[in-house]
N, C-alpha and C. Protein backbone atom coordinates (compact mmCIF):
# COMPACT_ATOMS: atom_id res chain seq x y z
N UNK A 1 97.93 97.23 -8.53
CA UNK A 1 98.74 97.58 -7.39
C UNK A 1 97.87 97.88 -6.17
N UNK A 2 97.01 98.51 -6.17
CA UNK A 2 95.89 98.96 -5.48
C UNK A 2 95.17 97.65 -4.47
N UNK A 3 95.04 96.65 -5.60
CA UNK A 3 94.43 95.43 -4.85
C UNK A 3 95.37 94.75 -4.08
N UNK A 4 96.40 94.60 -4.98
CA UNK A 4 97.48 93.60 -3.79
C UNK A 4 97.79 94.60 -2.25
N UNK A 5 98.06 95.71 -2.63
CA UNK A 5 98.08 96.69 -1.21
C UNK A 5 96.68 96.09 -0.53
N UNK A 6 95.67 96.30 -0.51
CA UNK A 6 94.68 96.29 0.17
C UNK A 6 94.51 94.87 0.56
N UNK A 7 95.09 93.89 -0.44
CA UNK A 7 95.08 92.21 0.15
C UNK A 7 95.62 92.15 1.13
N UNK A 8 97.39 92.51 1.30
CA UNK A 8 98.28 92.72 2.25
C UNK A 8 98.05 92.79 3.33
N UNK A 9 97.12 94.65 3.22
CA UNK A 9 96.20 95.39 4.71
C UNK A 9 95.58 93.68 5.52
N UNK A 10 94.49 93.56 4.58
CA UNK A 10 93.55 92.38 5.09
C UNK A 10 94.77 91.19 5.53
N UNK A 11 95.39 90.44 5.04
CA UNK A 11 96.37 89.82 5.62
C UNK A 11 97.07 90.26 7.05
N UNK A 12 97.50 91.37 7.03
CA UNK A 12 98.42 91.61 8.21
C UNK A 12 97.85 92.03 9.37
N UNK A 13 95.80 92.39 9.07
CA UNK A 13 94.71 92.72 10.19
C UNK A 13 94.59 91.10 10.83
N UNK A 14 94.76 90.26 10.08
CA UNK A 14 94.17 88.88 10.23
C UNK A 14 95.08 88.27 10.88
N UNK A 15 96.72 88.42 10.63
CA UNK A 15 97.87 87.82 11.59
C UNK A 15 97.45 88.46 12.75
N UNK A 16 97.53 90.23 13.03
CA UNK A 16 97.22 90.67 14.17
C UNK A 16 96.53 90.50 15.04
N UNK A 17 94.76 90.13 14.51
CA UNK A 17 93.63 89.68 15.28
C UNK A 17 94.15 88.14 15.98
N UNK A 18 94.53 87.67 15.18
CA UNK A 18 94.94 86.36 15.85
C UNK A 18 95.78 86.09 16.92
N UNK A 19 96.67 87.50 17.05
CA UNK A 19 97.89 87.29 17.95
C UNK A 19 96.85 88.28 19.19
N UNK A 20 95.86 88.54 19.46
CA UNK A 20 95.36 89.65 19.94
C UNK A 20 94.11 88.88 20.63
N UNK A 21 93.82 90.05 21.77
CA UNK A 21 92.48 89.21 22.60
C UNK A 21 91.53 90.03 21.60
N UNK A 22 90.87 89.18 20.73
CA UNK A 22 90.00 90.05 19.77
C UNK A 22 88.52 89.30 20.46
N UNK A 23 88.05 89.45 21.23
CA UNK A 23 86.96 88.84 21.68
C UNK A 23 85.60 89.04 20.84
N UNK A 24 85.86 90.04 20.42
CA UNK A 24 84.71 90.65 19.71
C UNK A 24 84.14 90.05 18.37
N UNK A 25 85.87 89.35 17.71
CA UNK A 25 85.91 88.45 16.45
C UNK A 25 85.61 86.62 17.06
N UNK A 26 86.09 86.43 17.66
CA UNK A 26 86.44 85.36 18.13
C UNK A 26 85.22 84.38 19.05
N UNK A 27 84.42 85.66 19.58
CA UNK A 27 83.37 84.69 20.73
C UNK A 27 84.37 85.43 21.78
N UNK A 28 82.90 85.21 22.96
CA UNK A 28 82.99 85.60 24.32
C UNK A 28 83.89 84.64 24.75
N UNK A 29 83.85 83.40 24.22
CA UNK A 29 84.54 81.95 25.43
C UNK A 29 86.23 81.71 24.67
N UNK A 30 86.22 82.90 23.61
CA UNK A 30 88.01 83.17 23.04
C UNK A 30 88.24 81.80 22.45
N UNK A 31 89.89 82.13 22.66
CA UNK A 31 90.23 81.14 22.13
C UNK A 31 91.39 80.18 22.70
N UNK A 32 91.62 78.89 23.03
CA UNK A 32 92.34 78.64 24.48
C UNK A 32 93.34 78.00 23.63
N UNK A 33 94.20 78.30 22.67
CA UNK A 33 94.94 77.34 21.48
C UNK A 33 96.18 77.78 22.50
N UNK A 34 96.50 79.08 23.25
CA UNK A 34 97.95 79.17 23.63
C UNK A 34 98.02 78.14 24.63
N UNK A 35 96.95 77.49 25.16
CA UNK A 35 97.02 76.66 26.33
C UNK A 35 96.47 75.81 26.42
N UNK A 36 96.80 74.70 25.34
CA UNK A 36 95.87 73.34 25.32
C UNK A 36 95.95 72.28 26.45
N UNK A 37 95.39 71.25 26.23
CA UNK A 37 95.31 70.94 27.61
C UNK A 37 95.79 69.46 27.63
N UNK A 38 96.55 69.36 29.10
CA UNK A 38 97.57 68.07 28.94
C UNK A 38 96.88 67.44 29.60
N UNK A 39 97.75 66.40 29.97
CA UNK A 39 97.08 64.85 30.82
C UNK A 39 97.32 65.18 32.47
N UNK A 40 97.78 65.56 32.82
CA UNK A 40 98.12 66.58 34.20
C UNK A 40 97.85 67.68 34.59
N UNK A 41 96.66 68.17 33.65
CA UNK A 41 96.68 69.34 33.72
C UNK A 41 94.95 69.49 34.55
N UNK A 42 95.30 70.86 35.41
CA UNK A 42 93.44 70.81 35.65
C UNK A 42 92.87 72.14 35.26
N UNK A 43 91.59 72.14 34.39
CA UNK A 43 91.45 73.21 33.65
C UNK A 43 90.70 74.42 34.92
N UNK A 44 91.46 75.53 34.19
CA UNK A 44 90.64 76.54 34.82
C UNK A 44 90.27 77.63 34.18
N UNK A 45 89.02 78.19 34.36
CA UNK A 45 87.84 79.00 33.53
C UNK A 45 87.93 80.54 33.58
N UNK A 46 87.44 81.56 32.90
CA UNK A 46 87.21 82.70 33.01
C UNK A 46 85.65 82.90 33.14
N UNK A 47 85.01 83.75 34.10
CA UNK A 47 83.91 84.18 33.93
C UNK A 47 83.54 85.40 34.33
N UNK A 48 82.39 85.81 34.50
CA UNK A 48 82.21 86.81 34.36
C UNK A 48 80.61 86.84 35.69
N UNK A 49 80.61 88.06 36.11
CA UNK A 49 79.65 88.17 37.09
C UNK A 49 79.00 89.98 36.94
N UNK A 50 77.51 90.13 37.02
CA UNK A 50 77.10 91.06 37.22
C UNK A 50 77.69 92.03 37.96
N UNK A 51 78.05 93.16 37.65
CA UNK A 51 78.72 94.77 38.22
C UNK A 51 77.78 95.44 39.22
N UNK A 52 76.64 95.16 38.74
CA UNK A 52 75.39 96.38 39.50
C UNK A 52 75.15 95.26 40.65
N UNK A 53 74.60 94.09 40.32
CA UNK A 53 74.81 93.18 41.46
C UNK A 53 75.33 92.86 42.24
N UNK A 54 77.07 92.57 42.17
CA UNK A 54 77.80 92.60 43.31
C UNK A 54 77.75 94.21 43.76
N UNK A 55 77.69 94.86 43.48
CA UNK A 55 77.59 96.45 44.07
C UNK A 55 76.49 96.26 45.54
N UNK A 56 75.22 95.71 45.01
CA UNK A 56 74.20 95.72 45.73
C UNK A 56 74.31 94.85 47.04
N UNK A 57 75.23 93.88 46.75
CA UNK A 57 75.38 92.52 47.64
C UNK A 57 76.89 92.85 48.67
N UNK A 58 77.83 93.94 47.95
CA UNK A 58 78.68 94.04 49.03
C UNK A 58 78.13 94.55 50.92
N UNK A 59 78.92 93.42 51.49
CA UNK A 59 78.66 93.88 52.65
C UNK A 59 79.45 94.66 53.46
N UNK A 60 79.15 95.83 53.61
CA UNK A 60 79.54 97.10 54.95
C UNK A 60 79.03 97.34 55.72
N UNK A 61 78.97 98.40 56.06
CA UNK A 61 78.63 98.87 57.69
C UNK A 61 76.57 98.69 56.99
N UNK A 62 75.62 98.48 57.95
CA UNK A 62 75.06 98.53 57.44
C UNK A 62 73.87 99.28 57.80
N UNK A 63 73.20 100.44 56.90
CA UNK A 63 72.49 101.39 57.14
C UNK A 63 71.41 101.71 57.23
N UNK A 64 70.25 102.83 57.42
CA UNK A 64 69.15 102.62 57.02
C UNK A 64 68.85 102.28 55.30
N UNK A 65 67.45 102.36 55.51
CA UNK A 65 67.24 102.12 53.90
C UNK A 65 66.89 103.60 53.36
N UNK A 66 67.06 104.21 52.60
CA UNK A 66 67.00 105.27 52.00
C UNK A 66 66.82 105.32 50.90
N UNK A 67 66.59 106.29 50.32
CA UNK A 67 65.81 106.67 48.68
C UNK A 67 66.50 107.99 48.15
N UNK A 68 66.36 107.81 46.70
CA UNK A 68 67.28 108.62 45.77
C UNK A 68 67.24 110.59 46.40
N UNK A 69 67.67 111.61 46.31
CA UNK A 69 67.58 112.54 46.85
C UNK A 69 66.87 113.62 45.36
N UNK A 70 66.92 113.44 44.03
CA UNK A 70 67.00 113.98 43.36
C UNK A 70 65.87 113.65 42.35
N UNK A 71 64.84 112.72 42.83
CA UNK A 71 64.02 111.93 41.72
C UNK A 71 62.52 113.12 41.73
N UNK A 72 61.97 112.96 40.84
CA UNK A 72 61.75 113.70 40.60
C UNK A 72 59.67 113.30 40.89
N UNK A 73 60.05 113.19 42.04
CA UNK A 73 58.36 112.34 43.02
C UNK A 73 58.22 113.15 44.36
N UNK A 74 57.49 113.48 44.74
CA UNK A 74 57.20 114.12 46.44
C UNK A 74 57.22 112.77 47.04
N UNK A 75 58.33 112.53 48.22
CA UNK A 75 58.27 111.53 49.15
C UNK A 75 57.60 112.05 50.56
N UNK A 76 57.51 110.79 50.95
CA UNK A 76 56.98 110.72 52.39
C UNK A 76 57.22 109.30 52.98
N UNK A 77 57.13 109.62 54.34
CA UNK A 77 57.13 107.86 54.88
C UNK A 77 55.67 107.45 55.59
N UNK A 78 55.38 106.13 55.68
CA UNK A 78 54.24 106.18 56.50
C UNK A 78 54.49 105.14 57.13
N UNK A 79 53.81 105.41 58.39
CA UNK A 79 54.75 104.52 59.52
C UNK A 79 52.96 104.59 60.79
N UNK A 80 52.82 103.48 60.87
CA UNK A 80 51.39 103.49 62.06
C UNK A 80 50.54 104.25 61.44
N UNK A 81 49.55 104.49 60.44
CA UNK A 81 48.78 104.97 60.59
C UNK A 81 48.80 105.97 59.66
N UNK A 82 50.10 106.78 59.91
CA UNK A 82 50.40 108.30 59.82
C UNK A 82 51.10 108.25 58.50
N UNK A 83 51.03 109.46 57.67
CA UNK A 83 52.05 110.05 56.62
C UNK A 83 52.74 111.19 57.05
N UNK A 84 54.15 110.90 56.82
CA UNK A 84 54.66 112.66 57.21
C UNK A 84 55.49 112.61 56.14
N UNK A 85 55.55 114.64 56.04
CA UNK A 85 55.84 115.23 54.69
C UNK A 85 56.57 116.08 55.33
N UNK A 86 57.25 116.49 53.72
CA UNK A 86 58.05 117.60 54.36
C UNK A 86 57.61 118.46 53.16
N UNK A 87 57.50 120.13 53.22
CA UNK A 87 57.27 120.84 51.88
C UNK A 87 57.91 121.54 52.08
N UNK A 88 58.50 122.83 50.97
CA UNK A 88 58.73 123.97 50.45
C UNK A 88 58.83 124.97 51.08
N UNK A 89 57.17 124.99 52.64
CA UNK A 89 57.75 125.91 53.03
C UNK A 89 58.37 125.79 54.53
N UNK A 90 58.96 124.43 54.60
CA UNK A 90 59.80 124.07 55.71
C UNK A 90 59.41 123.96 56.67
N UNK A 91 57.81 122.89 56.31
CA UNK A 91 56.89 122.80 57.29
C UNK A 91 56.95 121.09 56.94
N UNK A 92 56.70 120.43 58.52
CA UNK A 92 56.36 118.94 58.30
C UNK A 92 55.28 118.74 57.99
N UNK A 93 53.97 117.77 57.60
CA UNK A 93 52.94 117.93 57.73
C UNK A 93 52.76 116.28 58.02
N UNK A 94 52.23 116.18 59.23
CA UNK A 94 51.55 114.61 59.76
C UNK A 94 50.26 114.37 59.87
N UNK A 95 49.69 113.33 59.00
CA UNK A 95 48.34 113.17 59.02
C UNK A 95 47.99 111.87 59.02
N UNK A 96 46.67 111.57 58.62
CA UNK A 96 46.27 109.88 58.43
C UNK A 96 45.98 109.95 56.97
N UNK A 97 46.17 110.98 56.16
CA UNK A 97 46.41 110.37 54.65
C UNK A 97 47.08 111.77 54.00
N UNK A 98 47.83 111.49 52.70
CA UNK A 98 48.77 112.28 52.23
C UNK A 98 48.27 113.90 51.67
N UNK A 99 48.59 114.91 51.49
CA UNK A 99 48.31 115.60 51.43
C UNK A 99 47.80 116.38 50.47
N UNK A 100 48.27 115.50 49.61
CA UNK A 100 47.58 115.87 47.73
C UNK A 100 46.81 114.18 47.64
N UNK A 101 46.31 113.40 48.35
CA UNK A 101 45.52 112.27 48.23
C UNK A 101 44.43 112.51 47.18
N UNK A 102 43.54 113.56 47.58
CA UNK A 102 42.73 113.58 46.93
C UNK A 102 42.41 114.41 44.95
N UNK A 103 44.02 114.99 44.74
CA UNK A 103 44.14 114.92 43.70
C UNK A 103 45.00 114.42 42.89
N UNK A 104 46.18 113.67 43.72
CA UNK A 104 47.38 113.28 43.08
C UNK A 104 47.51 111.48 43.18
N UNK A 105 47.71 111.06 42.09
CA UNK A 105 47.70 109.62 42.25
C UNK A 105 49.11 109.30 43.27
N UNK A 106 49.35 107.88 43.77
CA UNK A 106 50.42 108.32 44.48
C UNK A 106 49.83 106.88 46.11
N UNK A 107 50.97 106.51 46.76
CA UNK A 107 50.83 106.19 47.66
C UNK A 107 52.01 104.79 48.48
N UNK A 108 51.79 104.05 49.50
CA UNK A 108 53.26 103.64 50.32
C UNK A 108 53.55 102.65 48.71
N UNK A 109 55.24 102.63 48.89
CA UNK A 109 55.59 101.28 47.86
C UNK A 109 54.68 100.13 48.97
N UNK A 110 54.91 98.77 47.89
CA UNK A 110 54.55 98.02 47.79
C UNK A 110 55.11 97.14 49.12
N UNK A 111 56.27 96.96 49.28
CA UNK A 111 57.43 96.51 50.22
C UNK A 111 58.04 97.35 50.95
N UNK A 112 58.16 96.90 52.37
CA UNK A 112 58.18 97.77 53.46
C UNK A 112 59.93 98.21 53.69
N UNK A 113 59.90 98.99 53.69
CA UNK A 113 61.30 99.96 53.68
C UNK A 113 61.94 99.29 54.80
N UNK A 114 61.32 99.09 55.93
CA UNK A 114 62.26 98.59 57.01
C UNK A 114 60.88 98.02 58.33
N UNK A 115 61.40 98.20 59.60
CA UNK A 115 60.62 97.85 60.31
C UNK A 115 61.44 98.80 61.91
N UNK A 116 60.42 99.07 62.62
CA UNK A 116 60.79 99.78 63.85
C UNK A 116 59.54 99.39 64.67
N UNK A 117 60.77 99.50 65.64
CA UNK A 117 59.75 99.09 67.29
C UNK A 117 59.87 100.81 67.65
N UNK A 118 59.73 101.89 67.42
CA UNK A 118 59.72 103.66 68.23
C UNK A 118 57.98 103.62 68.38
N UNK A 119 57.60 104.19 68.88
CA UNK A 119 56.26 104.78 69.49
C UNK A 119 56.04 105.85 68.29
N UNK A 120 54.73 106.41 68.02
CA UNK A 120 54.51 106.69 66.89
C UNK A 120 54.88 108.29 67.36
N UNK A 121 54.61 108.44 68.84
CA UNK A 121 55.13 109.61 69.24
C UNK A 121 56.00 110.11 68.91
N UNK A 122 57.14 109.61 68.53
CA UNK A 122 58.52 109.63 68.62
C UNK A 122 58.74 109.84 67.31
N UNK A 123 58.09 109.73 66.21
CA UNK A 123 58.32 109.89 64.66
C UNK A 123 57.53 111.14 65.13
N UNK A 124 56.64 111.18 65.53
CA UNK A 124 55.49 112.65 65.48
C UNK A 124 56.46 113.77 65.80
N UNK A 125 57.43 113.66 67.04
CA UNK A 125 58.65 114.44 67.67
C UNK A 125 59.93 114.65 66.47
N UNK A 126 59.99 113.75 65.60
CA UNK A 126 60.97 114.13 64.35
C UNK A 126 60.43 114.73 63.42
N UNK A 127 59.45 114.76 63.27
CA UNK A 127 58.71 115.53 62.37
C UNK A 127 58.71 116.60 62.57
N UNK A 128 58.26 117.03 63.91
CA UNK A 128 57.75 118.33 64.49
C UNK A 128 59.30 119.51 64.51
N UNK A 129 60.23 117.79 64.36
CA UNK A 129 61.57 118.88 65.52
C UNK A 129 62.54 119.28 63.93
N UNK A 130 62.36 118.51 62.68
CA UNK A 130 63.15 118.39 61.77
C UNK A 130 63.81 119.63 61.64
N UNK A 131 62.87 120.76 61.07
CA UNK A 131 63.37 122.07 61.27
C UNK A 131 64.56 122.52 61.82
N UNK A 132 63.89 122.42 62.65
CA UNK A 132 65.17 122.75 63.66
C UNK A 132 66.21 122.19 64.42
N UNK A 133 66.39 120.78 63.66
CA UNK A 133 67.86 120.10 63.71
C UNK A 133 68.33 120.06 62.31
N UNK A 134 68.24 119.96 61.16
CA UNK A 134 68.14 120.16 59.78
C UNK A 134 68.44 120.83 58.79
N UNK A 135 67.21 122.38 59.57
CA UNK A 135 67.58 123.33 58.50
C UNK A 135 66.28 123.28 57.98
N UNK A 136 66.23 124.99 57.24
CA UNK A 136 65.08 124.47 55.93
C UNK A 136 64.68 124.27 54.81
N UNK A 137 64.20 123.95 54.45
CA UNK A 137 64.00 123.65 52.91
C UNK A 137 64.67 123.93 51.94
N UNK A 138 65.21 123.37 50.83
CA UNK A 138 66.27 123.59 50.03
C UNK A 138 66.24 122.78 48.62
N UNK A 139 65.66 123.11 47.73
CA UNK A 139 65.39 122.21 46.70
C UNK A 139 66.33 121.13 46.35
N UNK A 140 67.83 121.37 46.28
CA UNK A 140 68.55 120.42 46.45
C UNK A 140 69.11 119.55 47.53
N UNK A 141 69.33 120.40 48.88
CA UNK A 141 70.02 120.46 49.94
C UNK A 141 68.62 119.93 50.78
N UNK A 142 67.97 119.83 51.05
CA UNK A 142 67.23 119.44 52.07
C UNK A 142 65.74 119.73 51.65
N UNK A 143 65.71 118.82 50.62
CA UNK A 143 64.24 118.23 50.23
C UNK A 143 62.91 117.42 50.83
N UNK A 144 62.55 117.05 50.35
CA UNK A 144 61.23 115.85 51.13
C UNK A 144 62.05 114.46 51.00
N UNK A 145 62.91 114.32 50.14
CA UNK A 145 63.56 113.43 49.95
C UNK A 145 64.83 113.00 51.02
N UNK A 146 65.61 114.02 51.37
CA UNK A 146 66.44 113.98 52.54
C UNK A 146 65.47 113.90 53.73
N UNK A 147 64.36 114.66 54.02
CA UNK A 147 63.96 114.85 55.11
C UNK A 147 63.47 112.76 55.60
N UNK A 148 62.82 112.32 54.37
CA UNK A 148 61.95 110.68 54.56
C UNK A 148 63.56 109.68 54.62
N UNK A 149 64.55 109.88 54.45
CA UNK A 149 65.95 109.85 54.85
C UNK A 149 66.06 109.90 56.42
N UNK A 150 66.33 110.92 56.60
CA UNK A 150 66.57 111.18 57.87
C UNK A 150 65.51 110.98 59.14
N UNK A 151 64.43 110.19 58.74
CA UNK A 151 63.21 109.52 59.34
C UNK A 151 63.42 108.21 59.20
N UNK A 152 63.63 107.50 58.28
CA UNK A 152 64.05 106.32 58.22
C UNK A 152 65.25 105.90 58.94
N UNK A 153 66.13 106.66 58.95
CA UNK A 153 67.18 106.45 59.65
C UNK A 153 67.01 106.32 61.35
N UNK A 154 65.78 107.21 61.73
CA UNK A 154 65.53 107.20 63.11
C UNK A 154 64.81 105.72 63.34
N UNK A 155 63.76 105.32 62.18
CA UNK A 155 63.04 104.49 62.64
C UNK A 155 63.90 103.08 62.56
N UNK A 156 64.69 102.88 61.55
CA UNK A 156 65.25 101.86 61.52
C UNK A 156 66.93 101.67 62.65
N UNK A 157 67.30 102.73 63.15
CA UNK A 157 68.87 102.44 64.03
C UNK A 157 68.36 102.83 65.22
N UNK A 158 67.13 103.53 65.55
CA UNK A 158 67.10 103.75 67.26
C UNK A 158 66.65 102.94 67.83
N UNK A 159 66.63 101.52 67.72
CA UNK A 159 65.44 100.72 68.41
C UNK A 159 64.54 101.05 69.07
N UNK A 160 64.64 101.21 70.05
CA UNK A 160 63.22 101.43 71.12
C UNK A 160 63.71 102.73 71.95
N UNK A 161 64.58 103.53 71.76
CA UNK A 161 64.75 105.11 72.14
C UNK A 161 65.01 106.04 71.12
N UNK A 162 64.00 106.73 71.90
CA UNK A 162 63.63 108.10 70.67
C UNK A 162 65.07 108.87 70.73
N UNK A 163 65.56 109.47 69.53
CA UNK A 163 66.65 110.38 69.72
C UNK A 163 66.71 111.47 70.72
N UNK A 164 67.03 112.46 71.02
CA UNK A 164 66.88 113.68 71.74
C UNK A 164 66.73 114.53 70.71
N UNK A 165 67.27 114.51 69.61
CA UNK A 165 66.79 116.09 68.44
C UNK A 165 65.04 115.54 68.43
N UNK A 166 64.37 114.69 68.69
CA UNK A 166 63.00 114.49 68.30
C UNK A 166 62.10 114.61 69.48
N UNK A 167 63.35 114.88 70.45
CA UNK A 167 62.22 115.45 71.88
C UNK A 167 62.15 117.26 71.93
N UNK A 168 62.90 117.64 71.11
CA UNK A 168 62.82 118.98 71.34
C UNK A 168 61.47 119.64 71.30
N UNK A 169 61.39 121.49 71.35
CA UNK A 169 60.14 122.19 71.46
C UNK A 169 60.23 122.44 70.22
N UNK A 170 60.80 122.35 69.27
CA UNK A 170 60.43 123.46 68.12
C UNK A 170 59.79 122.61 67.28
N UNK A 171 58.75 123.35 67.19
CA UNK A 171 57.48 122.54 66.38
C UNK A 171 57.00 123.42 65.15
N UNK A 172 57.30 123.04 64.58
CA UNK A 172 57.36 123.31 62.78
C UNK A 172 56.70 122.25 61.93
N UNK A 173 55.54 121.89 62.53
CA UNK A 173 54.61 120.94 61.69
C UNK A 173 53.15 120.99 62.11
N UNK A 174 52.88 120.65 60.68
CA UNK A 174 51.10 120.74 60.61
C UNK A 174 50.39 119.95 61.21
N UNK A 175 49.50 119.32 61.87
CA UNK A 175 48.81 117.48 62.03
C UNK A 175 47.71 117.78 62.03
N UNK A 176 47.19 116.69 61.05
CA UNK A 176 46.05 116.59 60.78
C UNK A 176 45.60 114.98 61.10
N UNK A 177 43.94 115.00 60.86
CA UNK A 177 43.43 114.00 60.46
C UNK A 177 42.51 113.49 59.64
């Protein structure tokens, strides 16, 4: 009794799968028996396209280039010459090389984030002024990571005029060379 019950089960899984998009049994490319194909007929396909890809390729408004806020790397941008930082204690620091260089491995990616025509002055003036359009330092809220954000954003949408928050006096950064 036991077996014929359990034959049954298997029988009535097997009508079901069949009446069912069982893709998983069947193959990815299914099965096209409800819709064979006539002499008039013109066939048409199902497919399928990368998720993360079209994500990357939709086109909107379009922005600077920016970097993750939460990763777990000290950023900076370097732009002419210069590296600017932002640290902890809500100080910029602009120099001609990074600030842990000489003990921390580390240095620009490979491929250039963007491109700007600003005067190097004019990044030197966002640096100096961040502070105090910004805010300070905030391990989540306003990191080195927001700050190389909100630099990129100047260098890549202002073309050839410096903002006004980057002409200000308040100077809250280190420079070195």
């Amino acid at each position: 009794m036991q077996c014929f019950a359990f034959l049954a089960l298997v029988v009535v899984a097997l009508v079901l799968v069949g009446q069912t998009d069982a893709w998983w049994l069947v193959g990815r490319n299914g099965n096209n028996n409800q819709c064979p194909s006539r002499e008039t007929a013109t066939p048409y396909y199902f497919g399928t396209t990368d998720l993360s890809c079209m994500h990357k390729n939709i086109r909107g408004k379009r922005s600077a280039p920016s970097r993750g806020t939460l990763e777990w790397v000290h950023r900076f941008i370097y732009y002419k010459g210069y590296y600017f930082e932002f640290f902890d204690n809500s100080k910029a620091y602009i120099s001609t090389q990074t600030q842990f260089a000489n003990v921390c491995p580390g240095g620009p990616e490979s491929s250039p984030a963007g491109y700007s025509e600003l005067d190097i002055d004019c990044i030197k003036g966002c640096a100096r002024n961040y502070r105090c359009h910004f805010g300070t330092y905030s391990l989540l809220g306003n990191n080195c990571h927001h700050f190389t954000n909100e630099i990129s954003k100047v260098l890549c949408t202002s073309g050839q005029s410096c903002p006004s928050w980057c002409l200000d006096d308040c100077n809250h950064a280190v420079e070195t060379n």
